[in-house]
C-alpha atoms as a PDB file:
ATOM      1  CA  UNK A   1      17.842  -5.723   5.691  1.00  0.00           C
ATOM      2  CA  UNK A   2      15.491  -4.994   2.955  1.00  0.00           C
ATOM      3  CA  UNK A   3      15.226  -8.045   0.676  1.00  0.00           C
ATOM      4  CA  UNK A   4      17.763  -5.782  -2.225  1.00  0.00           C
ATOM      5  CA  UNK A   5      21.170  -5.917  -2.939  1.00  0.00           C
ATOM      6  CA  UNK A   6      23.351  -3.024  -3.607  1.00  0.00           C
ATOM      7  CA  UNK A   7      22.958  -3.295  -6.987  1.00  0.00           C
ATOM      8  CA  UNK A   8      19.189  -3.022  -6.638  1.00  0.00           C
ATOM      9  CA  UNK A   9      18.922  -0.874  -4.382  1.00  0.00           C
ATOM     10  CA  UNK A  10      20.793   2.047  -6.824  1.00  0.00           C
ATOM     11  CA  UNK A  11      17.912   0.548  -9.748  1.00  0.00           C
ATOM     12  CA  UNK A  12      15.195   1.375  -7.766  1.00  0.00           C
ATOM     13  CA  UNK A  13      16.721   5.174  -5.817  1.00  0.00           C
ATOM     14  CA  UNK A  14      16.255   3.762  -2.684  1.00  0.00           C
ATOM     15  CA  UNK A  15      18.370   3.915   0.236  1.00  0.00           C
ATOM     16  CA  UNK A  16      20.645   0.871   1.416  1.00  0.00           C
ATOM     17  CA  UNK A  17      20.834   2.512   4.869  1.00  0.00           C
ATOM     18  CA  UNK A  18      16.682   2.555   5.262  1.00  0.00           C
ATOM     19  CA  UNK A  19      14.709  -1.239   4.868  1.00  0.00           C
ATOM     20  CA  UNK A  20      11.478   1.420   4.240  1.00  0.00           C
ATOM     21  CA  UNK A  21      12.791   4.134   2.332  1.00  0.00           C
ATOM     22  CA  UNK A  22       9.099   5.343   1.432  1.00  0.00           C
ATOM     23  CA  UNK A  23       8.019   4.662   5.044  1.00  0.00           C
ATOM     24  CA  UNK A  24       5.052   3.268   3.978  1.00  0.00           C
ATOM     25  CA  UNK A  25       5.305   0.127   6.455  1.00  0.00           C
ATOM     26  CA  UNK A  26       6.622  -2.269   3.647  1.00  0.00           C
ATOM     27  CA  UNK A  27       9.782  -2.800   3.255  1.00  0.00           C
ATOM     28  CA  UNK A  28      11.617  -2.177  -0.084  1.00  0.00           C
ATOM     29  CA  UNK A  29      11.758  -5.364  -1.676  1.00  0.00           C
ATOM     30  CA  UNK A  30       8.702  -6.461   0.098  1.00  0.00           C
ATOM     31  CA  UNK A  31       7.218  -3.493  -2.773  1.00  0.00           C
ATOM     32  CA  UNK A  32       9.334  -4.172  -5.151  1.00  0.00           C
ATOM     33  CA  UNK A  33       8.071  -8.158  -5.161  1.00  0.00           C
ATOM     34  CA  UNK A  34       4.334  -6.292  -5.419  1.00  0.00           C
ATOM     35  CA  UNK A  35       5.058  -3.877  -8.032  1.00  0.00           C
ATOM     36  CA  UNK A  36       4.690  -1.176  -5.950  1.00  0.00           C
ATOM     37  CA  UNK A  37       6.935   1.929  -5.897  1.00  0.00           C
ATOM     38  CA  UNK A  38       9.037   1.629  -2.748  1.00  0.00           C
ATOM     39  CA  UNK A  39       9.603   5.749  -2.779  1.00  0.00           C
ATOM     40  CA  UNK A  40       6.481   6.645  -2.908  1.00  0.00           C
ATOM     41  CA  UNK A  41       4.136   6.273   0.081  1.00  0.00           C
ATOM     42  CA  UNK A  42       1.185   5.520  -1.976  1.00  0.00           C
ATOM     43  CA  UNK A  43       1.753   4.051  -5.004  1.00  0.00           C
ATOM     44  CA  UNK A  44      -1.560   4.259  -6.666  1.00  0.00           C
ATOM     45  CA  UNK A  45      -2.479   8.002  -5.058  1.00  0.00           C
ATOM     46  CA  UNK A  46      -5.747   6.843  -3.192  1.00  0.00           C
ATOM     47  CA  UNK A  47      -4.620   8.527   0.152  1.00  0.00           C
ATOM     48  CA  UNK A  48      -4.045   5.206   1.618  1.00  0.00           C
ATOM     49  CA  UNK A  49      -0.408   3.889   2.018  1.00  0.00           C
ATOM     50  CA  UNK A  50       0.924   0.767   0.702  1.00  0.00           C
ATOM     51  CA  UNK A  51       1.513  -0.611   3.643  1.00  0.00           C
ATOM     52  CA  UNK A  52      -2.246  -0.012   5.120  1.00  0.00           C
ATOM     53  CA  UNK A  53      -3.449  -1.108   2.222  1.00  0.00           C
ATOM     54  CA  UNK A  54      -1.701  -4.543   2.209  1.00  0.00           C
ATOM     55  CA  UNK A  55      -1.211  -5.023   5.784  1.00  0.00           C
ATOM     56  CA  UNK A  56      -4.666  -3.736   7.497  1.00  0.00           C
ATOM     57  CA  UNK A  57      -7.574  -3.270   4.884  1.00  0.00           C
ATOM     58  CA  UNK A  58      -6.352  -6.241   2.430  1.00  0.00           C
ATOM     59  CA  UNK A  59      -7.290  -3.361  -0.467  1.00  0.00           C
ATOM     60  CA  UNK A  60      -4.647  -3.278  -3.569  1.00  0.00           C
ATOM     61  CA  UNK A  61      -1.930  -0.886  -3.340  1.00  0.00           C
ATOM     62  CA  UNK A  62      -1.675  -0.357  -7.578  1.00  0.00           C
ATOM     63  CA  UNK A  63      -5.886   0.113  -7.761  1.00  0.00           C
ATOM     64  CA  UNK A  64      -6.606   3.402  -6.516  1.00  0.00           C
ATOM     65  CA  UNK A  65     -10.368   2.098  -6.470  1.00  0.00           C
ATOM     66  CA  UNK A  66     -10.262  -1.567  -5.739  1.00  0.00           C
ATOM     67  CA  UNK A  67     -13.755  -2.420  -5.799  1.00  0.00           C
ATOM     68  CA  UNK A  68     -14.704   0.005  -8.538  1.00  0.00           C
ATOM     69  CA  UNK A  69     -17.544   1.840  -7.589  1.00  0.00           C
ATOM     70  CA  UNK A  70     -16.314   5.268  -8.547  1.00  0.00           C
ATOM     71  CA  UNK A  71     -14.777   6.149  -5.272  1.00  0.00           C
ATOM     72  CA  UNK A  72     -10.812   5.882  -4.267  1.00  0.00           C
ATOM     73  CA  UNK A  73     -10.242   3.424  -1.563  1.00  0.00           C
ATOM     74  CA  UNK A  74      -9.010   5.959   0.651  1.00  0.00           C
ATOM     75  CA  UNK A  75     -12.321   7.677   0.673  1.00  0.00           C
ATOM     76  CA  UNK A  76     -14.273   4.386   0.913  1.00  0.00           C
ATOM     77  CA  UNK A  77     -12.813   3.643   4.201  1.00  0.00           C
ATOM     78  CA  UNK A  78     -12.383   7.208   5.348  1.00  0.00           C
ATOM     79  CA  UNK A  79     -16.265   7.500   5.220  1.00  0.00           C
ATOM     80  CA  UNK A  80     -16.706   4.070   6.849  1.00  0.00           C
ATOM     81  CA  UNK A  81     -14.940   5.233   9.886  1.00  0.00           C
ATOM     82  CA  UNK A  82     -16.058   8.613  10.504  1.00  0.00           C
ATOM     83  CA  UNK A  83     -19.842   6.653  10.327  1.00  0.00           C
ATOM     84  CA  UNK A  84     -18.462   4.918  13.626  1.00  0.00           C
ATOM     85  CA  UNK A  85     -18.202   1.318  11.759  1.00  0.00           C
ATOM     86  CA  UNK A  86     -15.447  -0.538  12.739  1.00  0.00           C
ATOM     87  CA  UNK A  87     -13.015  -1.590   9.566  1.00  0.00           C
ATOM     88  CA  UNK A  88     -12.081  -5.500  10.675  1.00  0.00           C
ATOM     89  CA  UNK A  89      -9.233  -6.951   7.952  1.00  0.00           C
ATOM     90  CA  UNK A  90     -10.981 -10.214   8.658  1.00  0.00           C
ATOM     91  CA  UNK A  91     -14.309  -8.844   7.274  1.00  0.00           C
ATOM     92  CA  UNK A  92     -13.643  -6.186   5.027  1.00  0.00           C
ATOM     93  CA  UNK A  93     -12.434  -7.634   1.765  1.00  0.00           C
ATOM     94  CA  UNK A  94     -13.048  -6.510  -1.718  1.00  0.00           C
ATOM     95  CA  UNK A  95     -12.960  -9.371  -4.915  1.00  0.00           C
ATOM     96  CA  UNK A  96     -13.476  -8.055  -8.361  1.00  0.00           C
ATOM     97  CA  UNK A  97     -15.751 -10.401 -10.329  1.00  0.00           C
END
């Protein structure tokens, strides 16, 4: 169970037989209660998917660059990573001022 009826699951082209039909590790009306796209992976295109985003690096799905400093936030953590530092939910959070 996905959180969409029938009726809303036709709306949004997403399959009643899959709770995930993006598999992007939210379900469908998990995104569609976010205002994310629940068939596409990534909503916002910033090589991170929805589900990561929301679930382990608390960045926003729809913001391709969530703390605006020029750089998608796929490629802000991808470089934090491969520098050996150690991405921590609990830590890492981004606010916009």
């Amino acid at each position: 169970m996905d959180g969409l009826t029938d009726t809303e699951e036709e709306k949004y082209n997403t399959d009643p037989k899959n709770p995930d039909t993006d598999n992007d590790g939210l379900k469908d009306g998990e995104e569609v209660r976010l205002g994310t796209s629940p068939v596409d992976f990534d909503t916002d295109g910033d090589g991170l998917s929805d589900g990561d985003e929301v679930n382990k690096y608390a960045t926003d799905p729809k913001d391709l660059d969530t703390d605006d400093d020029g750089y998608r936030d796929g490629v802000d953590l991808w470089s934090l990573e491969n520098k050996g530092i150690r991405i921590d939910v609990k830590y890492y959070r981004v606010e916009k001022s």
